[in-house]
PDB file of N, CA and C in Angstrom:
ATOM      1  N   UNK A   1      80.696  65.417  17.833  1.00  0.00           N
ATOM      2  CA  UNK A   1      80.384  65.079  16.453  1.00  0.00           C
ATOM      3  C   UNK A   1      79.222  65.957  15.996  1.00  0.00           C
ATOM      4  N   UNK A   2      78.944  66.590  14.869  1.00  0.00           N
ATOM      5  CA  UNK A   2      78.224  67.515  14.694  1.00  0.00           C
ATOM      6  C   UNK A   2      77.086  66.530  13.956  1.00  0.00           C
ATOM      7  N   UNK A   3      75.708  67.269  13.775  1.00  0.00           N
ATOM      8  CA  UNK A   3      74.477  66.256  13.095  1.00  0.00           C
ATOM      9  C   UNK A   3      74.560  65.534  12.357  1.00  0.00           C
ATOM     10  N   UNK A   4      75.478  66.405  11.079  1.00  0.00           N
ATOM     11  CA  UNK A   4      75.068  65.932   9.735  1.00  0.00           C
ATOM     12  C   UNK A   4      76.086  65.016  10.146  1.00  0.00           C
ATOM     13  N   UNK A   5      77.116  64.343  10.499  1.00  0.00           N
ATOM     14  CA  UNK A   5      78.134  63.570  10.683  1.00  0.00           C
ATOM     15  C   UNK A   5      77.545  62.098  11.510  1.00  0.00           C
ATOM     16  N   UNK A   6      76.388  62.401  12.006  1.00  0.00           N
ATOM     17  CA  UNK A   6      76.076  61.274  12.993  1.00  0.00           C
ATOM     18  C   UNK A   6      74.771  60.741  11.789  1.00  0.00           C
ATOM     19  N   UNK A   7      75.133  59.157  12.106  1.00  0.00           N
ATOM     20  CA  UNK A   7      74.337  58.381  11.248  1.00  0.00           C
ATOM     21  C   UNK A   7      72.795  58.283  11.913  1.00  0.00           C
ATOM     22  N   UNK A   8      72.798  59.044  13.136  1.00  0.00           N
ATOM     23  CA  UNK A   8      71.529  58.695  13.883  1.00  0.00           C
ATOM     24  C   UNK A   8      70.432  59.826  13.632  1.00  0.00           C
ATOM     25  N   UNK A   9      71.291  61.170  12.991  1.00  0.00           N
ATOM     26  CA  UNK A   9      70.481  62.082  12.873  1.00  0.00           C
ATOM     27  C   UNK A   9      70.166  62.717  11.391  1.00  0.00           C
ATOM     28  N   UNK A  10      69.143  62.407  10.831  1.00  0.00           N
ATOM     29  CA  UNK A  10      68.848  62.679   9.031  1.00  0.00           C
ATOM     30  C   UNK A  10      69.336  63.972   8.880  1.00  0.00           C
ATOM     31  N   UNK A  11      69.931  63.960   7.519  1.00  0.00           N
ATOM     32  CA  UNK A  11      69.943  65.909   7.181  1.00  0.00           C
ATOM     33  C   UNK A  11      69.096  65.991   7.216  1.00  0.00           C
ATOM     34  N   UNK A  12      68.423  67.897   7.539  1.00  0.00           N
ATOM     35  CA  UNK A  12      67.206  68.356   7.219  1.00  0.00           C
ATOM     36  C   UNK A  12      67.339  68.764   5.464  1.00  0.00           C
ATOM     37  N   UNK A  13      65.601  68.435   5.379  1.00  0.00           N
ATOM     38  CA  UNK A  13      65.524  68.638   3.984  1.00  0.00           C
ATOM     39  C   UNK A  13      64.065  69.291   3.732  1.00  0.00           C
ATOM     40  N   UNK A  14      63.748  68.958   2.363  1.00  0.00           N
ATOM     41  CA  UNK A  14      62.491  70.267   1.973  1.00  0.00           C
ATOM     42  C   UNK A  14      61.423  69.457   2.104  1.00  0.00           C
ATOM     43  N   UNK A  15      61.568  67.943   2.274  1.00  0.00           N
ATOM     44  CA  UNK A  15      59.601  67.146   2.200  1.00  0.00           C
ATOM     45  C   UNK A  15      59.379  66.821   3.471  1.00  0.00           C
ATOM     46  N   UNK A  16      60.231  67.720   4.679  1.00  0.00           N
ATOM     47  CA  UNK A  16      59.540  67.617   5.988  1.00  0.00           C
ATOM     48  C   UNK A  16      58.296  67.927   6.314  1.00  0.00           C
ATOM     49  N   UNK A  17      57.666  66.713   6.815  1.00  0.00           N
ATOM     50  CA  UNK A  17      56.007  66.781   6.793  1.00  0.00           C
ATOM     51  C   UNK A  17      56.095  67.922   8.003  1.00  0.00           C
ATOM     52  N   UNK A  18      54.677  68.728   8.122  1.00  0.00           N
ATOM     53  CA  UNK A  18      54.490  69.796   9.135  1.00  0.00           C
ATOM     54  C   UNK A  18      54.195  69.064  10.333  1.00  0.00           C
ATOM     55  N   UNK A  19      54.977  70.045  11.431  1.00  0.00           N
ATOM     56  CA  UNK A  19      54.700  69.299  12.879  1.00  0.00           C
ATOM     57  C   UNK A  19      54.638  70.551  13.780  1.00  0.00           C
ATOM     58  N   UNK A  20      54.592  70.409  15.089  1.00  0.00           N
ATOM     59  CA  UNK A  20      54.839  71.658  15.991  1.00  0.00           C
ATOM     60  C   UNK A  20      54.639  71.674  17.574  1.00  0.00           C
ATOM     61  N   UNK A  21      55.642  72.388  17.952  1.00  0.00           N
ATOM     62  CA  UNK A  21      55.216  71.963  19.415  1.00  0.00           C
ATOM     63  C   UNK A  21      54.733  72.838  20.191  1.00  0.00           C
ATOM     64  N   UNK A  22      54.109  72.661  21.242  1.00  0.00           N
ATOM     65  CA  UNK A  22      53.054  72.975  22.139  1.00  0.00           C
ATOM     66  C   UNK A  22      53.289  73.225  23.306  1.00  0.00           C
ATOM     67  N   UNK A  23      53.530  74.656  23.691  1.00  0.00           N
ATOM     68  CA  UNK A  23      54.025  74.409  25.143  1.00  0.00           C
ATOM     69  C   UNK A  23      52.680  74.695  26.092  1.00  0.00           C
ATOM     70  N   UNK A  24      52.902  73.298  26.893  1.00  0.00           N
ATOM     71  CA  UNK A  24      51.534  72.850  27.608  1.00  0.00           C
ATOM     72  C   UNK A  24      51.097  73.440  28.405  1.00  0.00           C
ATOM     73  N   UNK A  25      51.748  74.422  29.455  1.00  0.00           N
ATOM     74  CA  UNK A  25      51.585  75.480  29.774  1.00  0.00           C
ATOM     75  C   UNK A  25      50.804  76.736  29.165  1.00  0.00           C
ATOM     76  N   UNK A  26      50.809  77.161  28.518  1.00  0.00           N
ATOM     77  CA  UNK A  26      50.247  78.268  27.201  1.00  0.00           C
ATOM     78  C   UNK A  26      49.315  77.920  26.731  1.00  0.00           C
ATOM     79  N   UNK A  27      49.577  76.363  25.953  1.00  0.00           N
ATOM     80  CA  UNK A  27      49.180  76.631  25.023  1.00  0.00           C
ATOM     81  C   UNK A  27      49.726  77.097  23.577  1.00  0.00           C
ATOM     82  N   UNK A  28      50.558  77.756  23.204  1.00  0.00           N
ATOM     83  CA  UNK A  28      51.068  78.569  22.176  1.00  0.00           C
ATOM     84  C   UNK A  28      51.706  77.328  21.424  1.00  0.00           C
ATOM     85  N   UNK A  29      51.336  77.457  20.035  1.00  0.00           N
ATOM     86  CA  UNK A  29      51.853  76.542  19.097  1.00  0.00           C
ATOM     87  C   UNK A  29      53.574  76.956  18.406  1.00  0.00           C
ATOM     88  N   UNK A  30      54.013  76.778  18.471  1.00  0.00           N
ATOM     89  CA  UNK A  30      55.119  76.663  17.380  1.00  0.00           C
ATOM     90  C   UNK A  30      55.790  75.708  16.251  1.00  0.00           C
ATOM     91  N   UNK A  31      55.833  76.056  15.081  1.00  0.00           N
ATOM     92  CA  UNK A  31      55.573  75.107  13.601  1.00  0.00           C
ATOM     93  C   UNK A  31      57.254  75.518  13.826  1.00  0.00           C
ATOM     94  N   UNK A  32      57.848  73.743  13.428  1.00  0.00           N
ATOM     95  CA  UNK A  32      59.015  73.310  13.153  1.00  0.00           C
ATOM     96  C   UNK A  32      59.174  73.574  11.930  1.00  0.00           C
ATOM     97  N   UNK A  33      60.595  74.121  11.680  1.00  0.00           N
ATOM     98  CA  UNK A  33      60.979  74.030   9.959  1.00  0.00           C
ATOM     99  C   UNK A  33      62.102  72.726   9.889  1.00  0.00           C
ATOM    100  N   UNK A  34      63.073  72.215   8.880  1.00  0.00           N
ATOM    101  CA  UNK A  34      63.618  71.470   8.999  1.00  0.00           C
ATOM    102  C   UNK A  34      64.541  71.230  10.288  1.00  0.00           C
ATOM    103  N   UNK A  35      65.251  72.379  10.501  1.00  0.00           N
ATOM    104  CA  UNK A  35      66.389  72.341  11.366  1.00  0.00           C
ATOM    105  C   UNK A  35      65.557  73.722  12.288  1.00  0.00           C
ATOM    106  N   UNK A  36      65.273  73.516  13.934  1.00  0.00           N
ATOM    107  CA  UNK A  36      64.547  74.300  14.781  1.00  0.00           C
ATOM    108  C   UNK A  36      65.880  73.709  16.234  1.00  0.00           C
ATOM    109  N   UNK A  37      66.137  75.258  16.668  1.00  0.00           N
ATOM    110  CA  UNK A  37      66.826  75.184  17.535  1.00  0.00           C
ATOM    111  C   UNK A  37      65.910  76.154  18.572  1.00  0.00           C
ATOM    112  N   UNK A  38      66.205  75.216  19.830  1.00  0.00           N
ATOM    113  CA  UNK A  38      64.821  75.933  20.760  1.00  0.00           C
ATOM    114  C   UNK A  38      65.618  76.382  21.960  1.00  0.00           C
ATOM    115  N   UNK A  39      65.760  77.304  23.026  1.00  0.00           N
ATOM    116  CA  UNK A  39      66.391  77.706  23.734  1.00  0.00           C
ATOM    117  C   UNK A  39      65.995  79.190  24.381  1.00  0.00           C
ATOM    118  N   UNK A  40      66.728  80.154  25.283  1.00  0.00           N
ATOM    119  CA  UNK A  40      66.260  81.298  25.264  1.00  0.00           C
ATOM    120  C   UNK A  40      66.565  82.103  24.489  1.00  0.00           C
ATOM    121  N   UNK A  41      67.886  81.979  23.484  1.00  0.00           N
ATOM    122  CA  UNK A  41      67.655  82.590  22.002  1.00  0.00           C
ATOM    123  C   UNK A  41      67.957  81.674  21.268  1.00  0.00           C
ATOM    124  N   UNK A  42      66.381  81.176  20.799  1.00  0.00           N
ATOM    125  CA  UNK A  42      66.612  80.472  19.439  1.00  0.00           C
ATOM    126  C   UNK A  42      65.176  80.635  18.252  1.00  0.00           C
ATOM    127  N   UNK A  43      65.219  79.883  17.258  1.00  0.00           N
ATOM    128  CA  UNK A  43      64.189  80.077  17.002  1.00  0.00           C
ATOM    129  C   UNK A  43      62.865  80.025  17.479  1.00  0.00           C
ATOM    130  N   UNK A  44      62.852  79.032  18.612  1.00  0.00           N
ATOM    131  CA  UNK A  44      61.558  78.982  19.467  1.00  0.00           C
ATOM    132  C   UNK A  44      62.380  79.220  20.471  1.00  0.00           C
ATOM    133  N   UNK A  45      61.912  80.984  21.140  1.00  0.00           N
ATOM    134  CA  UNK A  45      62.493  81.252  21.892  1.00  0.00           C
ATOM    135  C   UNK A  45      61.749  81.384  23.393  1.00  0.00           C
ATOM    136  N   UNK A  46      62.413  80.926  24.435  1.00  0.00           N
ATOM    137  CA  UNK A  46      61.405  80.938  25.876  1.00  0.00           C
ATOM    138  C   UNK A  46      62.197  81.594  26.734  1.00  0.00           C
ATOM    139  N   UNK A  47      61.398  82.045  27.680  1.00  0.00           N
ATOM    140  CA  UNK A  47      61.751  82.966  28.757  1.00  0.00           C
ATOM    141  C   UNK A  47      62.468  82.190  30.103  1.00  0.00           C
ATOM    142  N   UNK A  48      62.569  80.948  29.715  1.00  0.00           N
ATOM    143  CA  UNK A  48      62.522  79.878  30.767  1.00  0.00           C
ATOM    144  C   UNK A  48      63.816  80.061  31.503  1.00  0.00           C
ATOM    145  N   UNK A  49      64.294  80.784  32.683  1.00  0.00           N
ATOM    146  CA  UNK A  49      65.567  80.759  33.080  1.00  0.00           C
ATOM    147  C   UNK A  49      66.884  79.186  33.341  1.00  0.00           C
ATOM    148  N   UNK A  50      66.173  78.232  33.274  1.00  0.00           N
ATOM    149  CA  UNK A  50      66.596  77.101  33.548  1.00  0.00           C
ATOM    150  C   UNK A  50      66.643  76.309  32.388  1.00  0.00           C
ATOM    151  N   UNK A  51      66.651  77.393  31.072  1.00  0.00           N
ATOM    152  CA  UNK A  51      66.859  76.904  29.464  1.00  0.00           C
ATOM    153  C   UNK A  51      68.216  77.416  29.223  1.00  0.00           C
ATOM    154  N   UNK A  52      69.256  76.789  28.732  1.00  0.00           N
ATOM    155  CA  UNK A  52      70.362  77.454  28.106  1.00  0.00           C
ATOM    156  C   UNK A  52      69.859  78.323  26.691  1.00  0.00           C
ATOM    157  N   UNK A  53      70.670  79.146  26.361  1.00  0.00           N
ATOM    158  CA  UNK A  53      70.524  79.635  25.258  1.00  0.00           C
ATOM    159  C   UNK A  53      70.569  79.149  24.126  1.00  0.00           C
ATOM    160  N   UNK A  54      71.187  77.970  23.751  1.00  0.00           N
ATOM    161  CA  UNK A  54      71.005  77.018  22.772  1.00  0.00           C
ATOM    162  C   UNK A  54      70.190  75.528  23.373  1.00  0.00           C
ATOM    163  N   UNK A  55      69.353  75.333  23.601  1.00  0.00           N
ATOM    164  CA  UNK A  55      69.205  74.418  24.656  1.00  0.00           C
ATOM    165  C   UNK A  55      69.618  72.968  24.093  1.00  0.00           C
ATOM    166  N   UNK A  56      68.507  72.883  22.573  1.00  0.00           N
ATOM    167  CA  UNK A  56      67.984  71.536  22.422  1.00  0.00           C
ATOM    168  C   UNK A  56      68.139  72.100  20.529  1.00  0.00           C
ATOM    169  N   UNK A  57      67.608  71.354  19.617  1.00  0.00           N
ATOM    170  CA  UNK A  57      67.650  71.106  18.187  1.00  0.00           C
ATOM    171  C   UNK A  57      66.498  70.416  18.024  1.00  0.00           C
ATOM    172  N   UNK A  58      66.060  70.257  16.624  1.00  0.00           N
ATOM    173  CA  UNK A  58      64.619  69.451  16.369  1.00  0.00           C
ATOM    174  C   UNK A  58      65.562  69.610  15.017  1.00  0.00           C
ATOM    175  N   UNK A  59      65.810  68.301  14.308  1.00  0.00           N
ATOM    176  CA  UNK A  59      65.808  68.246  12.796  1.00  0.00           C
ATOM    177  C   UNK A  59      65.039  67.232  12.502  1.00  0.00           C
ATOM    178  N   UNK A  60      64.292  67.859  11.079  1.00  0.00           N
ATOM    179  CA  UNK A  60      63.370  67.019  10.091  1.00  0.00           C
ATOM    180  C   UNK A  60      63.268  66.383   9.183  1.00  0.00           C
ATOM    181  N   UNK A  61      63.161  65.364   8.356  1.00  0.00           N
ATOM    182  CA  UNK A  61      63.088  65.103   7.091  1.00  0.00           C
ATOM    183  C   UNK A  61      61.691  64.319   6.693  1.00  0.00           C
ATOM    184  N   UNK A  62      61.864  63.708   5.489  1.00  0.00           N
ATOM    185  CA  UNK A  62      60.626  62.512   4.901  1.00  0.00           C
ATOM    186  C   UNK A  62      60.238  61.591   6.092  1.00  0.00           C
ATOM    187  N   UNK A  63      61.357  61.255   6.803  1.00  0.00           N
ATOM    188  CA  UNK A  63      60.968  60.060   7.855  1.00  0.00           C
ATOM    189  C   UNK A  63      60.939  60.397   8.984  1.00  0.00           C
ATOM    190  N   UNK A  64      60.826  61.994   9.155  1.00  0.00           N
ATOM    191  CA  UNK A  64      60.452  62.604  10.737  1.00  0.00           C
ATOM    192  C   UNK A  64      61.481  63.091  11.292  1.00  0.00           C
ATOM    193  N   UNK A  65      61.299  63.431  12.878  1.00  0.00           N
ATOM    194  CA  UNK A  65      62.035  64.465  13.402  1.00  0.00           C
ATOM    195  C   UNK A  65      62.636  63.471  14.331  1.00  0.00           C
ATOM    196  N   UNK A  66      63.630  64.797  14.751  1.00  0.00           N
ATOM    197  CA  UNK A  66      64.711  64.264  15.775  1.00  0.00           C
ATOM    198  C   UNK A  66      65.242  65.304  16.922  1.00  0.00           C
ATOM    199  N   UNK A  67      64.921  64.863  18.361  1.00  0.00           N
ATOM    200  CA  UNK A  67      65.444  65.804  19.285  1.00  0.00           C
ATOM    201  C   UNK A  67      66.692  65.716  19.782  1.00  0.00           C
ATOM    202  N   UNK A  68      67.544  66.560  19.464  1.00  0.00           N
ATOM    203  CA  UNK A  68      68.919  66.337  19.805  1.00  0.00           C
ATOM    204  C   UNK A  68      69.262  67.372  21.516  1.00  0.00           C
ATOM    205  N   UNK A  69      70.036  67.043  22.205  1.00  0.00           N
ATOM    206  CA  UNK A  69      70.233  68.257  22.981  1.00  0.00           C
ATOM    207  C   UNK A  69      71.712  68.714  22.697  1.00  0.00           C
ATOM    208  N   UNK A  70      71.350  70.194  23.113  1.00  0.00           N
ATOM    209  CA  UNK A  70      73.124  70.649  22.659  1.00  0.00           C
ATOM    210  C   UNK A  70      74.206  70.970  23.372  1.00  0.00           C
ATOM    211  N   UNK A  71      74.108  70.102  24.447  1.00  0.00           N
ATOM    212  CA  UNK A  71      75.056  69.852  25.671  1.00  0.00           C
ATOM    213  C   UNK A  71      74.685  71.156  26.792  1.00  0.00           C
ATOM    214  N   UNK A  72      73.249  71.401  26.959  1.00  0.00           N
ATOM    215  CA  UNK A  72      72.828  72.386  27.680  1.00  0.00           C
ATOM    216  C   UNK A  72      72.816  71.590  29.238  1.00  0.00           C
ATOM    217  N   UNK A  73      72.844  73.018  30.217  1.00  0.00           N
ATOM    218  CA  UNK A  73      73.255  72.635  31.308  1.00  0.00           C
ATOM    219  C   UNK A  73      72.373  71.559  32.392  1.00  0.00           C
ATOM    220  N   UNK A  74      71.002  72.389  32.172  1.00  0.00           N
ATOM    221  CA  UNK A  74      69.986  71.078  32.804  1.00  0.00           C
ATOM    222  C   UNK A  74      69.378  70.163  31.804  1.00  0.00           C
ATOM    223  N   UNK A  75      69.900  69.959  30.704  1.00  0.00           N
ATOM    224  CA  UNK A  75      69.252  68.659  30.045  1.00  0.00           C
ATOM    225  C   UNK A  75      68.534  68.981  29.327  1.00  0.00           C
ATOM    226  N   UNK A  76      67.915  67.690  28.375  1.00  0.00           N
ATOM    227  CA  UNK A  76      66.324  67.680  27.588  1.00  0.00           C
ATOM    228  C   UNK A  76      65.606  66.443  28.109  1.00  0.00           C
ATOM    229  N   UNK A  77      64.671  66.223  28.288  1.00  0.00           N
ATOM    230  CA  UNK A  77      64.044  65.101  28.987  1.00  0.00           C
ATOM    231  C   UNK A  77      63.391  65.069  27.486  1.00  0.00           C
ATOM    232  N   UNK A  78      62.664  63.688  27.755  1.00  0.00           N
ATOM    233  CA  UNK A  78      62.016  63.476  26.307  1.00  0.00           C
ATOM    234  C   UNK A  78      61.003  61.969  26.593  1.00  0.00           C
ATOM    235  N   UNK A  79      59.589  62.207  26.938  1.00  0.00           N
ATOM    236  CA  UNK A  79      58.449  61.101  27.360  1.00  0.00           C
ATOM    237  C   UNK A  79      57.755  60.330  25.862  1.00  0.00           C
ATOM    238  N   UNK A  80      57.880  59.540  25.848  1.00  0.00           N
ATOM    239  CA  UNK A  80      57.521  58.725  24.342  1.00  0.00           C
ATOM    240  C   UNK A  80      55.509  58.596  24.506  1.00  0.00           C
ATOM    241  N   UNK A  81      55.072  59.737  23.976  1.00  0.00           N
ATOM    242  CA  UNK A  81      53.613  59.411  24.116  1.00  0.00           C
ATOM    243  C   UNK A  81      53.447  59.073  26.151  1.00  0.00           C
ATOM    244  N   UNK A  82      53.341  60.030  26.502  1.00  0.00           N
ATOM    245  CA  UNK A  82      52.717  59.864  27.481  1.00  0.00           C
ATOM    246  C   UNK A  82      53.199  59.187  29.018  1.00  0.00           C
ATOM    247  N   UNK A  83      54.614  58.671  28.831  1.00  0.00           N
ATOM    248  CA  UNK A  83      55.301  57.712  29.406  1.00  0.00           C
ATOM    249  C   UNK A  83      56.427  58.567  30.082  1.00  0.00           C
ATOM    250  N   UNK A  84      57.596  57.720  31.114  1.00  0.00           N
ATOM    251  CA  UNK A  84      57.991  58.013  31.597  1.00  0.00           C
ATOM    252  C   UNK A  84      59.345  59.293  31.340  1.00  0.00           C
ATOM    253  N   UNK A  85      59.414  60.280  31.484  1.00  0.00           N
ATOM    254  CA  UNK A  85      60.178  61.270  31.311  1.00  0.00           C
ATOM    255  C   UNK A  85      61.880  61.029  31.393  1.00  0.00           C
ATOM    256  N   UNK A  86      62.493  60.493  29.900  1.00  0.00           N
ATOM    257  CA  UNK A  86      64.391  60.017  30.574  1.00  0.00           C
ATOM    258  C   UNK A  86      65.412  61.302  29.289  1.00  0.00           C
ATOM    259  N   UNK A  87      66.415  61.110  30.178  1.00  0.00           N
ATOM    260  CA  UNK A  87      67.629  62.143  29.479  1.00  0.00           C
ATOM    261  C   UNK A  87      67.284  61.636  28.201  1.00  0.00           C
ATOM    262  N   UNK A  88      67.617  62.760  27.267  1.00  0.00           N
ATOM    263  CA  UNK A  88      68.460  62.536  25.823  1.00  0.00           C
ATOM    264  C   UNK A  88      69.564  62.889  25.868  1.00  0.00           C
ATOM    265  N   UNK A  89      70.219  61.821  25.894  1.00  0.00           N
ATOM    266  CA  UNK A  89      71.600  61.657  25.503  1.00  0.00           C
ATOM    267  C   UNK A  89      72.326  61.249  24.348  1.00  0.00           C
ATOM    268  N   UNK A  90      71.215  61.137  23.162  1.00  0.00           N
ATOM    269  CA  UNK A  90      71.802  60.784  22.003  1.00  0.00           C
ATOM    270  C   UNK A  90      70.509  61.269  21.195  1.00  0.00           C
ATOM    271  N   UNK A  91      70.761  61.589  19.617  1.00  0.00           N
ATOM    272  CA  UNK A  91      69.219  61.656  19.118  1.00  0.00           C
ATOM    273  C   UNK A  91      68.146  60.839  18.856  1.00  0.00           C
ATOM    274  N   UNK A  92      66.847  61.223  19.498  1.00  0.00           N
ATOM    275  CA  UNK A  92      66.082  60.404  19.969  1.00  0.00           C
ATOM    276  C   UNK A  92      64.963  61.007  18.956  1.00  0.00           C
ATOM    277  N   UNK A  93      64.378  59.637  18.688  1.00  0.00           N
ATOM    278  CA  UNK A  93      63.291  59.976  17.227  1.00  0.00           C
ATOM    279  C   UNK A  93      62.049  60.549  18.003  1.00  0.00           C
ATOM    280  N   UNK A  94      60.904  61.442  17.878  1.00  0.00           N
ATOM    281  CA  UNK A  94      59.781  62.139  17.688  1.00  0.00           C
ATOM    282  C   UNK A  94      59.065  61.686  17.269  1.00  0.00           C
ATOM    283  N   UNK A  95      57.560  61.538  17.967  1.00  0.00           N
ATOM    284  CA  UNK A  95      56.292  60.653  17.508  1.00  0.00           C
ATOM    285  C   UNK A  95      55.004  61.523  18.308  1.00  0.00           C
ATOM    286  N   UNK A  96      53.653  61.534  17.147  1.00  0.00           N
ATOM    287  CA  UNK A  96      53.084  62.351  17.760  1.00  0.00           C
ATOM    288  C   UNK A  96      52.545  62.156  19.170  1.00  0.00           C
ATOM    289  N   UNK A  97      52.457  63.245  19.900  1.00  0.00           N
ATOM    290  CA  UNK A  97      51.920  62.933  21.427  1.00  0.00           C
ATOM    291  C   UNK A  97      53.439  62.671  22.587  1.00  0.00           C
ATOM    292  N   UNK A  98      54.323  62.867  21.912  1.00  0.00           N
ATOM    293  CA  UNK A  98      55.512  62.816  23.276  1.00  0.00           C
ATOM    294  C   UNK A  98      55.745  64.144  23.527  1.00  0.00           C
ATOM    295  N   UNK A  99      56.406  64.251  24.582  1.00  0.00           N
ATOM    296  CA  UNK A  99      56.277  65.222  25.603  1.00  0.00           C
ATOM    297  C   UNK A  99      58.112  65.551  26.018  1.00  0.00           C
ATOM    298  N   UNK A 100      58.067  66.630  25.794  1.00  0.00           N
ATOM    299  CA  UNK A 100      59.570  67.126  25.955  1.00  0.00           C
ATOM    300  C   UNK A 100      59.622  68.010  26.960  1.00  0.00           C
ATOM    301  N   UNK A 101      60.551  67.902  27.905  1.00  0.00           N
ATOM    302  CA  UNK A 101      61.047  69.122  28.669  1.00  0.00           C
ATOM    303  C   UNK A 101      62.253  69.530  28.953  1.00  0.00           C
ATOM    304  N   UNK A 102      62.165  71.182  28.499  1.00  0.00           N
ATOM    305  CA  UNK A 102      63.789  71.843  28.940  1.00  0.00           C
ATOM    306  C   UNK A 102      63.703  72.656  29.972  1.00  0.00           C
ATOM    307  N   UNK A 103      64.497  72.588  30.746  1.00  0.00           N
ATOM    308  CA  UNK A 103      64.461  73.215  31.730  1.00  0.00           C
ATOM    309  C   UNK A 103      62.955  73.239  32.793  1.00  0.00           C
ATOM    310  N   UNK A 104      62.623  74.208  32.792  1.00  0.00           N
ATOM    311  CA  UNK A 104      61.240  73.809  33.066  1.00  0.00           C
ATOM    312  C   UNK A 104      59.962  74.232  32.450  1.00  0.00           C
ATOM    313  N   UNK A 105      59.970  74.204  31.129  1.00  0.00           N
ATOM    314  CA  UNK A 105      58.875  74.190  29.982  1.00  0.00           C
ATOM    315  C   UNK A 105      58.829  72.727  29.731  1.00  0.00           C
ATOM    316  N   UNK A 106      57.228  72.625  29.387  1.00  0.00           N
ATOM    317  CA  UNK A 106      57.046  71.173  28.941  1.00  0.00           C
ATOM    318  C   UNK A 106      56.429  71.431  27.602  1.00  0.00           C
ATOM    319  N   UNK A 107      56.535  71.039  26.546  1.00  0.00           N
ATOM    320  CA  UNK A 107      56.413  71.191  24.956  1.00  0.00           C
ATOM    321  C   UNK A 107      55.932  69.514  24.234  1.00  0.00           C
ATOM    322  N   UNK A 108      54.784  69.695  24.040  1.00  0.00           N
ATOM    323  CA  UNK A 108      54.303  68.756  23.225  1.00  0.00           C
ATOM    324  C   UNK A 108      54.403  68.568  21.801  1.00  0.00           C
ATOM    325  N   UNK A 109      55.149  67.500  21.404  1.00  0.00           N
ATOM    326  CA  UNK A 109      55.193  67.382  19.425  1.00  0.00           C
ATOM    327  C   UNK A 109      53.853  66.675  19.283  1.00  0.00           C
ATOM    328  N   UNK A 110      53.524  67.628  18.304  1.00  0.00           N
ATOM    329  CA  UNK A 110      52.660  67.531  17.448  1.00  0.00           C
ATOM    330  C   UNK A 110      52.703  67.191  15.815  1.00  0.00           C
ATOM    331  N   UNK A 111      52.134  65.947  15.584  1.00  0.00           N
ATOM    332  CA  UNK A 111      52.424  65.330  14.029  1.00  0.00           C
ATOM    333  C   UNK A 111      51.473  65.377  13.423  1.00  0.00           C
ATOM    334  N   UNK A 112      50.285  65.558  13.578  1.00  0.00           N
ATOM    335  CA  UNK A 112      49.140  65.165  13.472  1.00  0.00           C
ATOM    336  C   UNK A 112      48.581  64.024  11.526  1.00  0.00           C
ATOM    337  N   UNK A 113      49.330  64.337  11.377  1.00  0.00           N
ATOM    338  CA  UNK A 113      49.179  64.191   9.452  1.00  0.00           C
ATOM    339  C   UNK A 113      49.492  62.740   9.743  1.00  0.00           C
ATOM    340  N   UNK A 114      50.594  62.774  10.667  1.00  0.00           N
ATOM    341  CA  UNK A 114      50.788  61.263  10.058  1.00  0.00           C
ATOM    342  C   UNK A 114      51.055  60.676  11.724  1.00  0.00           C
ATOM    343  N   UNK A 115      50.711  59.673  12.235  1.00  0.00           N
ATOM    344  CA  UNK A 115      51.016  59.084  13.536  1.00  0.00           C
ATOM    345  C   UNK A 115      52.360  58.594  13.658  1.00  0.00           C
ATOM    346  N   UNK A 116      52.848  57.905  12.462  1.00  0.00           N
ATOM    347  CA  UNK A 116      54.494  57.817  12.073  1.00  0.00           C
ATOM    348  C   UNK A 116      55.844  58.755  12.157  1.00  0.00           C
ATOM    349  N   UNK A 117      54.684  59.877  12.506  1.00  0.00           N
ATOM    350  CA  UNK A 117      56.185  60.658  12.003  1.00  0.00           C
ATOM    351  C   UNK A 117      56.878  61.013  13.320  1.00  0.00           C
TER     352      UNK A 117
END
């Protein structure tokens, strides 16, 4: 079923508040636009051999983001603020301070504007 078709995942649109993630490793920031596909070629692109090339998705709107994975081979893990690290297997909402990993990069969302989002 593709995004816009699933009731779990908002279209992206234009009053997506600014967010960005952090790969904890680095350091290095990267600013989400509505629709951010992260992988070894994507818009946030990593060197990570154990990343598929499309790995994972981030879509945005008014009421926040969403990590989808895109049926990549080792997964997206996804820690809610600080907590225990489980599959995404469906789209799973984004809050500041959780902790994502593909492959083996770990990437922090960052909301900061709003703790809600």
């Amino acid at each position: 079923m593709s995004a816009e078709a699933s009731p779990h995942v908002p279209p992206a649109g234009s009053s997506t508040p600014p967010a960005w993630l952090v790969e904890v490793r680095s350091g290095r920031r990267y600013p989400l636009t509505p629709v951010t596909t992260i992988g070894r070629r994507g818009e946030i692109a990593c060197g990570d051999p154990y990343m598929s090339r499309r790995h994972a998705e981030i879509r945005g709107d008014a009421r926040g983001y969403w990590l989808r994975d895109l049926e990549s081979v080792n997964g997206s893990y996804h820690g809610a603020n600080g907590g225990p690290q489980r599959p995404v297997l469906a789209p799973t909402r984004l809050r500041h301070g959780d902790l994502i990993t593909l492959g083996t990069t770990a990437l922090a969302f960052e909301a900061p504007g709003d703790a809600d989002v």
